[in-house]
Protein backbone atom coordinates (compact mmCIF):
# COMPACT_ATOMS: atom_id res chain seq x y z
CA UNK A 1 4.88 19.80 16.19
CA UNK A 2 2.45 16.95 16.97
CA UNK A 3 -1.15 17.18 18.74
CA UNK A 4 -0.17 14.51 22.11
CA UNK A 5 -0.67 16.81 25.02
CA UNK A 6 -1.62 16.75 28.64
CA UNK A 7 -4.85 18.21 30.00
CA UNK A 8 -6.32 18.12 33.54
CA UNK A 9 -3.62 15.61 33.91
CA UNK A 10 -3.71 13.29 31.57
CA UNK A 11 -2.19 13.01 27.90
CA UNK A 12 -4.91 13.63 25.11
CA UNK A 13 -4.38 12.99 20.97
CA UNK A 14 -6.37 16.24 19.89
CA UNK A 15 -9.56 16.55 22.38
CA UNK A 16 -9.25 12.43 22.97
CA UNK A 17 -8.17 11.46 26.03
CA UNK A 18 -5.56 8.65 25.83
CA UNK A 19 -6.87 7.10 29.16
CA UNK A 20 -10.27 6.43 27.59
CA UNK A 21 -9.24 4.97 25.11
CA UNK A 22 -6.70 2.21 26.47
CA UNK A 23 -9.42 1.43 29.14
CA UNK A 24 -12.01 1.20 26.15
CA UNK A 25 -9.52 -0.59 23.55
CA UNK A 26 -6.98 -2.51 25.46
CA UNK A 27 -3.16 -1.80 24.94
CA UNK A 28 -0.91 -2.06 23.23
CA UNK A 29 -2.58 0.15 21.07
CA UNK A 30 -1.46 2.51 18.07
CA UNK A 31 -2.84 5.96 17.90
CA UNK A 32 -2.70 8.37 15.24
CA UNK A 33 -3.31 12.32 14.82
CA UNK A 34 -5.22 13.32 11.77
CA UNK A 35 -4.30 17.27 12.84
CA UNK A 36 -0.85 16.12 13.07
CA UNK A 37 -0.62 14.25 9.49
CA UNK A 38 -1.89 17.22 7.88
CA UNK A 39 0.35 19.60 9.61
CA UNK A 40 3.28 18.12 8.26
CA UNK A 41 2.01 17.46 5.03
CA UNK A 42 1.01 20.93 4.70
CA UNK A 43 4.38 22.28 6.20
CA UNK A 44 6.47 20.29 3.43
CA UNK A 45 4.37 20.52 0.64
CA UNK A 46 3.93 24.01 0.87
CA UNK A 47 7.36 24.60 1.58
CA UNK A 48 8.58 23.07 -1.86
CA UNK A 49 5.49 24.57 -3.76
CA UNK A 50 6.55 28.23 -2.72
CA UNK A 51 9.69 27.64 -4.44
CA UNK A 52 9.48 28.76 -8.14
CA UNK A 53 12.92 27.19 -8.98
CA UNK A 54 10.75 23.52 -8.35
CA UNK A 55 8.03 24.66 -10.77
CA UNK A 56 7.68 22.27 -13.80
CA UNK A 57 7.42 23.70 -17.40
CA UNK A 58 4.34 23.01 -17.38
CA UNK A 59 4.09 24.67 -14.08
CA UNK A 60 2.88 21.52 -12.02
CA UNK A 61 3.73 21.55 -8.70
CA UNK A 62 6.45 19.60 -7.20
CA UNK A 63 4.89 15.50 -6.68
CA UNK A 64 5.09 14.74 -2.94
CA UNK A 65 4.76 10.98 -2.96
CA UNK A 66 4.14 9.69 0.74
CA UNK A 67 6.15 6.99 1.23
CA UNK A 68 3.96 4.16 2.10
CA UNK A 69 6.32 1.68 3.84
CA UNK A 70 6.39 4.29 6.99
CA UNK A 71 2.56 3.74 7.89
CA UNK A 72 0.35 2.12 5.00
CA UNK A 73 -2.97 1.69 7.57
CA UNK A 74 -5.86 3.10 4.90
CA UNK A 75 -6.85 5.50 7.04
CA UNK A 76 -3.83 7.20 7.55
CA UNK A 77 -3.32 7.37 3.28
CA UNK A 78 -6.74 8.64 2.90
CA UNK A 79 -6.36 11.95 4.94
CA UNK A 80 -3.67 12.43 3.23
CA UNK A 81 -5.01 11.65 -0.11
CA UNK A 82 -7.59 13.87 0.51
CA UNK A 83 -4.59 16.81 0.73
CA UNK A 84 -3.34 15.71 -2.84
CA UNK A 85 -0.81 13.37 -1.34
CA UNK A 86 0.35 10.80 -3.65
CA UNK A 87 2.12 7.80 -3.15
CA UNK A 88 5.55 6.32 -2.93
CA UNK A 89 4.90 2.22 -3.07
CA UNK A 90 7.21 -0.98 -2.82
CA UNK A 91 4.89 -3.86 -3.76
CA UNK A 92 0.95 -4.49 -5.48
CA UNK A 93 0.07 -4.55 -2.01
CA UNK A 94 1.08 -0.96 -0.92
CA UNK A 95 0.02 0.01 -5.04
CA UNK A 96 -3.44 -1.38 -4.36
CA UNK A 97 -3.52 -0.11 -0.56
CA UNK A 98 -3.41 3.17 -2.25
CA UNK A 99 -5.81 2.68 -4.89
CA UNK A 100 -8.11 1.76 -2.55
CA UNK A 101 -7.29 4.95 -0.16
CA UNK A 102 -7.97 7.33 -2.91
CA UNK A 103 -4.55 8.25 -4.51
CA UNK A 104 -5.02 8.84 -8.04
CA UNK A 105 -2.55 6.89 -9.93
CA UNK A 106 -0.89 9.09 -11.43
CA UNK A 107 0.54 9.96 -8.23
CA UNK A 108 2.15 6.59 -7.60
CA UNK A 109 5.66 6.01 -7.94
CA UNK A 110 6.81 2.16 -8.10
CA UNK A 111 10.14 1.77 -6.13
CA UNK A 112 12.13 -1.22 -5.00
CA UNK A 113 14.82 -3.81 -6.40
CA UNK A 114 12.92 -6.70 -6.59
CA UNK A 115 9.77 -5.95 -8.61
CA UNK A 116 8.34 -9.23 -9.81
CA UNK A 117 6.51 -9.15 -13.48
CA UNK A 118 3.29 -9.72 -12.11
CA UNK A 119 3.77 -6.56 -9.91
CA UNK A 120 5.63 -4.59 -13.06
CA UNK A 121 1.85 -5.63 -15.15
CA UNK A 122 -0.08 -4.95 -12.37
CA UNK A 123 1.62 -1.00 -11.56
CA UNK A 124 1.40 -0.83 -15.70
CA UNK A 125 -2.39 -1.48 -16.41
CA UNK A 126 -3.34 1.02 -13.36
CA UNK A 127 -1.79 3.51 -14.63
CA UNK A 128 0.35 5.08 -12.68
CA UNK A 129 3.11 8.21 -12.59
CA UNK A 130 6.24 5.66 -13.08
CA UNK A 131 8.01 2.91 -11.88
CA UNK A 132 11.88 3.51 -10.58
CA UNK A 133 14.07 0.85 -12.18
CA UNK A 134 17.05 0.17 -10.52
CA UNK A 135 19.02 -2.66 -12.10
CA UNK A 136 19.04 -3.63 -16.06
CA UNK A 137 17.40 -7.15 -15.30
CA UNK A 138 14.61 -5.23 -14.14
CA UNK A 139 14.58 -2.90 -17.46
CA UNK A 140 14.95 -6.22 -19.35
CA UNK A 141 11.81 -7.60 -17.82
CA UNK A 142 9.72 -3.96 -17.74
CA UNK A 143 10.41 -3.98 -21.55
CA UNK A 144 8.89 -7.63 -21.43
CA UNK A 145 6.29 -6.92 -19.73
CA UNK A 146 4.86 -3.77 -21.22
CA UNK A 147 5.29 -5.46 -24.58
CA UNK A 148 3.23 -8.17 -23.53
CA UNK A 149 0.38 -5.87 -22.82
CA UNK A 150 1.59 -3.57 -25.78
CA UNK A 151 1.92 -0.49 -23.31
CA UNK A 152 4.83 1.91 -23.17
CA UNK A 153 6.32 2.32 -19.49
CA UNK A 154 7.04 5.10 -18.01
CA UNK A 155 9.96 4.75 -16.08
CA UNK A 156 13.15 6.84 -14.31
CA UNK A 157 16.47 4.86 -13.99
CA UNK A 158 17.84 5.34 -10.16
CA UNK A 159 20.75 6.31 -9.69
CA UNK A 160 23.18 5.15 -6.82
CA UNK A 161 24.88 8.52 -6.31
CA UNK A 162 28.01 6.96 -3.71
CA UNK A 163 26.35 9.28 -0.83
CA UNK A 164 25.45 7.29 1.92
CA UNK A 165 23.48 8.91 4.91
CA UNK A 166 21.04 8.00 7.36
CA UNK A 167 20.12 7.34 11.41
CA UNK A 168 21.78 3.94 11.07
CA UNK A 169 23.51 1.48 8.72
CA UNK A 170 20.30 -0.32 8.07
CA UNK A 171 18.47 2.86 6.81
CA UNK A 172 21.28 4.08 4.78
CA UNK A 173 20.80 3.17 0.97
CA UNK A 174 22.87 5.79 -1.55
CA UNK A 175 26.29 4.08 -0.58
CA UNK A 176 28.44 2.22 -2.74
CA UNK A 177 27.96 -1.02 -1.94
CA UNK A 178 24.38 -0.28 -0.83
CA UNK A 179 21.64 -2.45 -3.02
CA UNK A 180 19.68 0.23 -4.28
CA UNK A 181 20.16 2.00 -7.78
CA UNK A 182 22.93 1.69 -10.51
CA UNK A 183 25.72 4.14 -11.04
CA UNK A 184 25.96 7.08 -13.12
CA UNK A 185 27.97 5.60 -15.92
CA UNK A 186 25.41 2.24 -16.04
CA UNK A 187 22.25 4.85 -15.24
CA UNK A 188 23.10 6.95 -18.67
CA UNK A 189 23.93 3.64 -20.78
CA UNK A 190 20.67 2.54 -19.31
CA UNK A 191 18.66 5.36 -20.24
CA UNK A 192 19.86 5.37 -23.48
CA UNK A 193 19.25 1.63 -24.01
CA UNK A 194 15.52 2.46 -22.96
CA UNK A 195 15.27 5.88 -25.09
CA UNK A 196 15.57 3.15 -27.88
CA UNK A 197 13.16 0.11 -27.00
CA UNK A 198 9.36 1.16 -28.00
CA UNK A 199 8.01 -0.04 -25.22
CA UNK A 200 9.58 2.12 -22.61
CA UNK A 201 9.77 5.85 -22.42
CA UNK A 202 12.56 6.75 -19.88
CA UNK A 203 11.92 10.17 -18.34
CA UNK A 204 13.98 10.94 -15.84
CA UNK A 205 16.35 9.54 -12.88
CA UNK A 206 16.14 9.32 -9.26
CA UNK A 207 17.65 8.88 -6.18
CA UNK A 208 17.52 8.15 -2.22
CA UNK A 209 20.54 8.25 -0.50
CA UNK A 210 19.11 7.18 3.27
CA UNK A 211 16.36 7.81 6.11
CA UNK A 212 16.67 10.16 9.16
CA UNK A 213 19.36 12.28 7.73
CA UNK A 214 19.79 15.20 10.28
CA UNK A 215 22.35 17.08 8.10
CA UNK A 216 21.72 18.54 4.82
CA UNK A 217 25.37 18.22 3.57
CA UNK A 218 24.85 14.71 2.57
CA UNK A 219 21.71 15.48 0.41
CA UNK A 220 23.16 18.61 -1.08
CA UNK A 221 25.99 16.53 -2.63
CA UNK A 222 23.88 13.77 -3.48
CA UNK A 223 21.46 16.05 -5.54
CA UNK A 224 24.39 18.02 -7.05
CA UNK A 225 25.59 15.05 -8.99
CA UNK A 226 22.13 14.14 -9.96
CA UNK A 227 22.01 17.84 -11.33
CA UNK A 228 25.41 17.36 -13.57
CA UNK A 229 23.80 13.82 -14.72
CA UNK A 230 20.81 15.30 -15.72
CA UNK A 231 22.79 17.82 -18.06
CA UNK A 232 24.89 15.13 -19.15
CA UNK A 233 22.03 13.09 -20.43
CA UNK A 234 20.28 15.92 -22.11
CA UNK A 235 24.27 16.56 -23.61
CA UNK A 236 23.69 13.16 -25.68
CA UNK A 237 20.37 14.39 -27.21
CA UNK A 238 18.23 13.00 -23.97
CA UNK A 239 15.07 14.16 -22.57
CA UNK A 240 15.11 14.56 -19.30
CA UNK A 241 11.19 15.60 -17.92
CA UNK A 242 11.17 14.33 -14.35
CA UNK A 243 14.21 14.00 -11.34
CA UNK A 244 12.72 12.11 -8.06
CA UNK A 245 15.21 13.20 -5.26
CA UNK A 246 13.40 10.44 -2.82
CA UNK A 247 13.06 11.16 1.25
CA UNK A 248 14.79 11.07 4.05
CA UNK A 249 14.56 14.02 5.81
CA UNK A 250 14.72 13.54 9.85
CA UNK A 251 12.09 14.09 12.38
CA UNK A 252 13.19 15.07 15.95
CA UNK A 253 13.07 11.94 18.03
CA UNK A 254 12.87 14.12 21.32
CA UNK A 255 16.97 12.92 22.45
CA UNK A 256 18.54 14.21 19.04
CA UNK A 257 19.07 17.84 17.68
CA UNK A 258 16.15 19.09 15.96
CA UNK A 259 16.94 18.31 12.32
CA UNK A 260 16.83 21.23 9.83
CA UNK A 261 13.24 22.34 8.95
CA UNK A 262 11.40 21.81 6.09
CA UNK A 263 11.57 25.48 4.95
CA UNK A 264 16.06 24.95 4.50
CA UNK A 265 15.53 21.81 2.84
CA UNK A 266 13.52 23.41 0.20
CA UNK A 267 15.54 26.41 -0.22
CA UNK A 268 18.34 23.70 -0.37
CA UNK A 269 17.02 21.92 -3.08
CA UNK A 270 15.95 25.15 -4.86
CA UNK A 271 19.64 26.64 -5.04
CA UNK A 272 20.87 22.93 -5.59
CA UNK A 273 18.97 21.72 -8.77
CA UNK A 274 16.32 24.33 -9.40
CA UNK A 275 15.39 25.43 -12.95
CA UNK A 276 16.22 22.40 -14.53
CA UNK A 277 13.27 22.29 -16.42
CA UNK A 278 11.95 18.86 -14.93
CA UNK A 279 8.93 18.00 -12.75
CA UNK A 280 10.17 17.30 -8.97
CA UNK A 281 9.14 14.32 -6.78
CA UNK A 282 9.98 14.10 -3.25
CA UNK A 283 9.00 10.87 -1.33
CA UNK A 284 8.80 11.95 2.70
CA UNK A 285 7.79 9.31 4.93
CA UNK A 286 8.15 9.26 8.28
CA UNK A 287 8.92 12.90 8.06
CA UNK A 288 5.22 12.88 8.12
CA UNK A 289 3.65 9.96 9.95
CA UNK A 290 6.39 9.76 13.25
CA UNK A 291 5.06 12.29 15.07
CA UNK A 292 1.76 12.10 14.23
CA UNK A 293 1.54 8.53 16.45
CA UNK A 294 1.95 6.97 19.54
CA UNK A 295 2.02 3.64 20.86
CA UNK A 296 0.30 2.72 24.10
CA UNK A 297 1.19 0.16 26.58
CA UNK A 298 0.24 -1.01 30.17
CA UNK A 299 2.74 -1.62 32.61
CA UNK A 300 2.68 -5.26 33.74
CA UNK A 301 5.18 -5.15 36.95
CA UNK A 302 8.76 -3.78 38.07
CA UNK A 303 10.99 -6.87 38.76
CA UNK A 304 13.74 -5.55 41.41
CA UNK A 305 16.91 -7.19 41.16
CA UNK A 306 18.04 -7.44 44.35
CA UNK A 307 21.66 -7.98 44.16
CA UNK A 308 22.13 -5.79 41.70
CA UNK A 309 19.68 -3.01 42.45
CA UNK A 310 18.45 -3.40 38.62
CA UNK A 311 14.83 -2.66 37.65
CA UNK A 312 12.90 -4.42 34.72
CA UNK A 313 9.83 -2.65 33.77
CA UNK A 314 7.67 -4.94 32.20
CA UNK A 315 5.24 -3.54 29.74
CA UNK A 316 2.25 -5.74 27.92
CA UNK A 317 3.96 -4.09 24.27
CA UNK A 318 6.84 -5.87 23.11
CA UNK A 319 9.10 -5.80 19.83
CA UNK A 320 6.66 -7.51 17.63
CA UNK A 321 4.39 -4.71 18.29
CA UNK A 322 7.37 -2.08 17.63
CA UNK A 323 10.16 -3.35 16.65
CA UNK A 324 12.11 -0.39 15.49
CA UNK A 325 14.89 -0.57 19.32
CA UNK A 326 15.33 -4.39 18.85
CA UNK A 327 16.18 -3.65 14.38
CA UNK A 328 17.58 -0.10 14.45
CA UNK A 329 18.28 0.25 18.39
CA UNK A 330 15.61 3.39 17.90
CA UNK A 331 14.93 5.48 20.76
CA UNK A 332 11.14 6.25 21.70
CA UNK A 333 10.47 8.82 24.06
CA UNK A 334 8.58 6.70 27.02
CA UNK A 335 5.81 9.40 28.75
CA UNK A 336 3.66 8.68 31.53
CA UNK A 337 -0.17 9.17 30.14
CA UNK A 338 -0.95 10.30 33.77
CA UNK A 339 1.06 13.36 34.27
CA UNK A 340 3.35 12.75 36.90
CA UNK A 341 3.58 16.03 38.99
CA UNK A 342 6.39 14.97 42.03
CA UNK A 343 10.04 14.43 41.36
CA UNK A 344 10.38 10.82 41.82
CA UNK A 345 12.16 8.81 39.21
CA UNK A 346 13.58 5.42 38.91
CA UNK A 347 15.86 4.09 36.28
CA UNK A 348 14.50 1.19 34.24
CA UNK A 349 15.34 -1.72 31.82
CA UNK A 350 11.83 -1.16 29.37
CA UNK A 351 11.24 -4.73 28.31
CA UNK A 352 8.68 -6.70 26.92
CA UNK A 353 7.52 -10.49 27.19
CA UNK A 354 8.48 -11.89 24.39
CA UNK A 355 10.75 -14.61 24.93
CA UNK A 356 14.06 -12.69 23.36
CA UNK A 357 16.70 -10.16 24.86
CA UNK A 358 16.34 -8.43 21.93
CA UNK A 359 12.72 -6.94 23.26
CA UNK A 360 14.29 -4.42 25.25
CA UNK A 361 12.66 -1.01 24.43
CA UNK A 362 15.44 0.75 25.91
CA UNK A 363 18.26 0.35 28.88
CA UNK A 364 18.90 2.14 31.60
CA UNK A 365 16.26 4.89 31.06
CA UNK A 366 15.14 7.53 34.17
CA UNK A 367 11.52 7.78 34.02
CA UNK A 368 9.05 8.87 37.04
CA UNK A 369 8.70 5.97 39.36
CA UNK A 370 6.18 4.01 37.49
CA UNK A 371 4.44 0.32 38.57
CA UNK A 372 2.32 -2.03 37.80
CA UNK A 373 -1.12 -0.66 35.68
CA UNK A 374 0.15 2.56 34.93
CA UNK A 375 -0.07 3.48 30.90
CA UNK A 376 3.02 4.72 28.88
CA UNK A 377 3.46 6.65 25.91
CA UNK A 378 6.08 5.59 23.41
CA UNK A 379 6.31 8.92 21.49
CA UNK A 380 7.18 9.18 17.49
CA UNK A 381 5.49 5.71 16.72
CA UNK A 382 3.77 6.49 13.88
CA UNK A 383 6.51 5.50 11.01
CA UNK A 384 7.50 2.05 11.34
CA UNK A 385 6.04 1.21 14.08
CA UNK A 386 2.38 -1.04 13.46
CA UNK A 387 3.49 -1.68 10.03
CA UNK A 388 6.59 -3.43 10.48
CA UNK A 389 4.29 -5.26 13.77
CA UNK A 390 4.25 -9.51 13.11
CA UNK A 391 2.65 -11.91 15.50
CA UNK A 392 5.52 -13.38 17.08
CA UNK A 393 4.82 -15.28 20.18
CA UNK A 394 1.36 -15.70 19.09
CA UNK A 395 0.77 -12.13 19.61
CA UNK A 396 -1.77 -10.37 17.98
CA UNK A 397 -1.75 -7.36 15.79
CA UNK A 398 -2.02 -4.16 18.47
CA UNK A 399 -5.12 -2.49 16.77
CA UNK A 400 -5.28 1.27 15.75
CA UNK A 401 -7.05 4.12 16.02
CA UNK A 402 -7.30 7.16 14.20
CA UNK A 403 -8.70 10.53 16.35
CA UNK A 404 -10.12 14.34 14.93
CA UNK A 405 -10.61 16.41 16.91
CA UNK A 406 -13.24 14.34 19.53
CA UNK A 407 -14.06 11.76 17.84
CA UNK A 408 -11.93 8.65 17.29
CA UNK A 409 -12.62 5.16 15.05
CA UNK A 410 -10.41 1.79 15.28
CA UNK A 411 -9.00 1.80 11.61
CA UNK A 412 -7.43 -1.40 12.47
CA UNK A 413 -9.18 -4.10 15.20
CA UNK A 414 -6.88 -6.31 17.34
CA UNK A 415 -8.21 -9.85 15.95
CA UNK A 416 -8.90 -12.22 18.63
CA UNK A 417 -6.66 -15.36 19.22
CA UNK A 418 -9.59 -17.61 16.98
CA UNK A 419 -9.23 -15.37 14.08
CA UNK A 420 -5.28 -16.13 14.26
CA UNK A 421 -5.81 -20.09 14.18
CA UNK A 422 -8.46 -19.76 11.46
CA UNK A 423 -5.85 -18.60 9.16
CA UNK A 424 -4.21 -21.42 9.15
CA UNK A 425 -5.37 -25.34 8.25
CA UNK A 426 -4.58 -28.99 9.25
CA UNK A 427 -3.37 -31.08 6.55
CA UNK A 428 -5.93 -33.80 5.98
CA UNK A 429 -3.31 -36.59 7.63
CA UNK A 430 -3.87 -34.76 10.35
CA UNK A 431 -7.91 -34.08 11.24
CA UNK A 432 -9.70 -35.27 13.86
C-alpha cells in the first residue's frame, strides 16, 4: 500500500498535491510519504514481533535494522527512528548518517566486505549492536583494531549459505561465487578462532542471500542451513546469542506478481529457525522505502520518427537522477500526475538527455498520449533511486521532499550550478 493517489484529478502524496509542488520545486524531483514509511515499518515489524518463536531469551524483540543503502536522506531515517527502527549501515558515512538521524547505536549493524580500520575504530568507539565480518582479513584487522583501543568487538561471522536469489544478477549476493560472506566450514573455524582472541566476542552469524526475492523457497533453504550451523557451533561448546537473517524481501513493482506478504514471511521464519534461543535481526530495505517514493519529471518533447513511426519521449529526469533501468534494467511504473480520463495512448521510448543510450527509462511502453510539459510519475522510487543519483553531465542532485499529511519540507535542496563549481579548485598553475 502506498499514499500516491489521485484527487479532483490530479495525483496527491497524502493531502499534497504533486502539481504544486513540481510547479513550486522544479522537477526532477524526489518525493517521499512519511504515512507510507511507517506503514510498512509497522506492517513488518509487527509481523515478526507477534511471533513468539522470534522472542529472545531475554525476551527482546526481533532487531529490524533498516537498511540504509536503499534511501539514507536524514529525514527519511528519522521517521523511522522515531518507530524504533534501527539501522543496517555499509560505511562511517551511512554509521554517522544514522547517528545523526537518531538511531541509537545499539541498533546499528556494520555490514560490507571492505571495511577499512578507520571505519572498523570509528563503528567500535560509537558503540554499536555489531559489525558483520565477512572474510578472515577483516577479523585479522577487527582484532587489531579493537586492541588498539583495548575494546572487545562484538561481531557475527557471515555466512555465504550457496543460495543465491534476487530480481537480477547484480542484486543477488548468497551464491557461490558471490563476494559476500565465507562458507560454513571457514564461518565455524572463524568463530572459533574469534571465541579465543580477547579482543573479540563473536556472537552469532548472519546471512543475505539477495534483494527482491519474490519467492520464499530460496530464503527458507537459506535460513535452514543457518539453523543446522547454529546447532553445530553450539555442538563444539559455542555460544551462539544472535542470527541476522539480512533482507530481501520484494515489493510489488506494479508489472510483477505481488510478492508474498510480510505476515508468510514471518510465519516462515518462525517454523524455519524459531526457538533457537538467539536474538533475531532482519535488515529490510527497500521493502520499506520503494513504495513510499516517487520521482517526478517534466516532459520535454515527443520526437516522431518518421520512417519508422517510433516515438522518443523526452523527459528533463535522466539515469543520473535514477539510475536503477540503465544498472538493473528496473521497471518504474510511469503515471500521468494529471489523470488522464480518455482512452488515448501512444507507445513510447522514455528517455532522458544525457548523452548515453543507456538513459532509456524504459522501451516500448503504452502510456496515455502525453507531450511536451506534462508531469510523470515514476512509481516505487523511493529505494535506490536519489541515493544511488551522481551528477553526470553536470547535472545536479534532483532535490527531495518529504510530505505529512499537508504539509511538506525539501529534506534535500537541488544546489545550483555555482555550488557544483565551488566544490572543486584550480591548481595554482592554473589561476587567473
Amino acid at each position: 500500500m502506498n499514499h500516491f493517489d489521485y484527487k479532483d484529478g490530479d495525483m496527491f502524496c497524502e493531502q499534497v498535491s504533486l502539481k504544486d509542488l513540481a510547479d513550486h520545486i522544479g522537477t526532477p524531483l524526489y518525493v517521499y510519504s512519511s504515512a507510507t514509511l511507517e506503514r510498512h515499518y509497522k506492517v513488518f515489524a509487527g509481523e515478526l514481533i507477534d511471533q513468539p518463536e522470534l522472542q529472545s531469551p531475554k525476551g527482546e524483540d526481533p532487531l529490524i535494522a533498516f537498511a540504509m543503502k536503499s534511501n539514507s536522506n536524514r529525514a527519511v531515517l528519522r521517521t523511522l527512528a522515531r518507530l524504533g527502527c534501527g539501522a543496517d549501515t555499509v560505511s562511517e558515512g551511512e554509521i554517522r548518517r544514522a547517528l545523526d538521524a537518531g538511531i541509537a547505536p545499539e541498533k546499528i549493524v556494520f555490514s560490507g566486505v571492505g571495511k577499512t580500520d578507520a571505519e572498523m575504530a570509528f563503528a567500535l568507539k560509537a558503540g554499536i549492536y555489531q559489525l558483520n565480518v565477512e572474510s578472515r582479513p577483516e577479523l585479522l584487522r577487527l582484532s587489531k583494531v579493537a586492541a588498539s583501543l583495548n575494546m572487545v568487538a562484538p561481531l557475527v561471522i557471515r555466512i555465504n549459505p550457496g543460495v543465491g536469489a534476487g530480481g537480477h544478477a547484480k542484486i543477488t549476493t548468497g551464491g557461490a561465487k558471490d563476494k559476500f560472506g565465507v562458507s560454513a566450514q571457514e564461518a565455524i573455524a572463524l568463530y572459533a578462532e574469534a571465541a579465543s582472541d580477547p579482543n573479540l566476542a563473536p556472537l552469532g552469524i548472519a546471512c543475505h542471500i539477495g534483494s527482491q526475492i519474490s519467492d520464499l523457497t530460496p530464503m527458507q533453504a537459506a535460513f535452514a542451513r543457518m539453523k543446522s550451523w547454529v546447532l553445530e557451533l553450539r555442538a563444539q561448546g559455542l555460544s551462539v546469542e544472535r542470527l541476522d537473517l539480512g533482507g530481501g524481501l520484494g515489493v510489488p513493482y506494479f508489472n510483477q506478481p505481488a510478492p508474498p506478504s510480510p505476515d508468510v514471511f514471518a510465519e516462515m521464519v518462525a517454523l524455519t529457525v524459531g526457538n533457537l534461543g538467539v536474538r533475531y535481526t532482519f535488515e529490510p530495505g527497500r521493502l520499506i522505502a520503494a513504495n513510499a517514493g516517487v520521482m517526478l519529471s517534466r516532459v520535454i518533447h515527443v520526437h516522431e520518427r518518421k520512417d519508422s513511426g517510433q516515438q522518443f519521449l523526452v523527459v528533463d529526469a535522466a539515469m543520473n537522477d535514477l539510475m536503477r533501468p540503465a544498472l538493473y534494467d528496473a521497471f518504474h511504473d510511469i503515471r500521468p500526475v494529471a489523470q488522464v480520463t480518455g482512452d488515448k495512448t501512444a507507445v513510447y521510448d522514455v528517455v532522458g538527455p544525457v548523452c548515453e543510450t543507456g538513459d532509456t527509462f524504459t522501451r516500448d511502453r503504452t502510456l496515455p498520449e502525453l507531450k511536451a510539459g506534462d508531469l510523470i510519475a515514476f512509481m516505487s522510487a523511493g529505494a535506490y533511486g536519489a541515493v544511488m543519483g551522481g551528477e553526470y553531465n553536470s547535472r545536479p542532485l534532483a532535490p527531495e521532499v518529504l510530505v505529512r499529511d499537508e504539509k511538506w519540507a525539501i529534506v534535500r535542496p537541488r544546489p545550483s550550478y555555482e555550488d557544483m563549481l565551488k566544490r572543486e579548485t584550480l591548481p595554482e598553475w592554473l589561476a587567473d
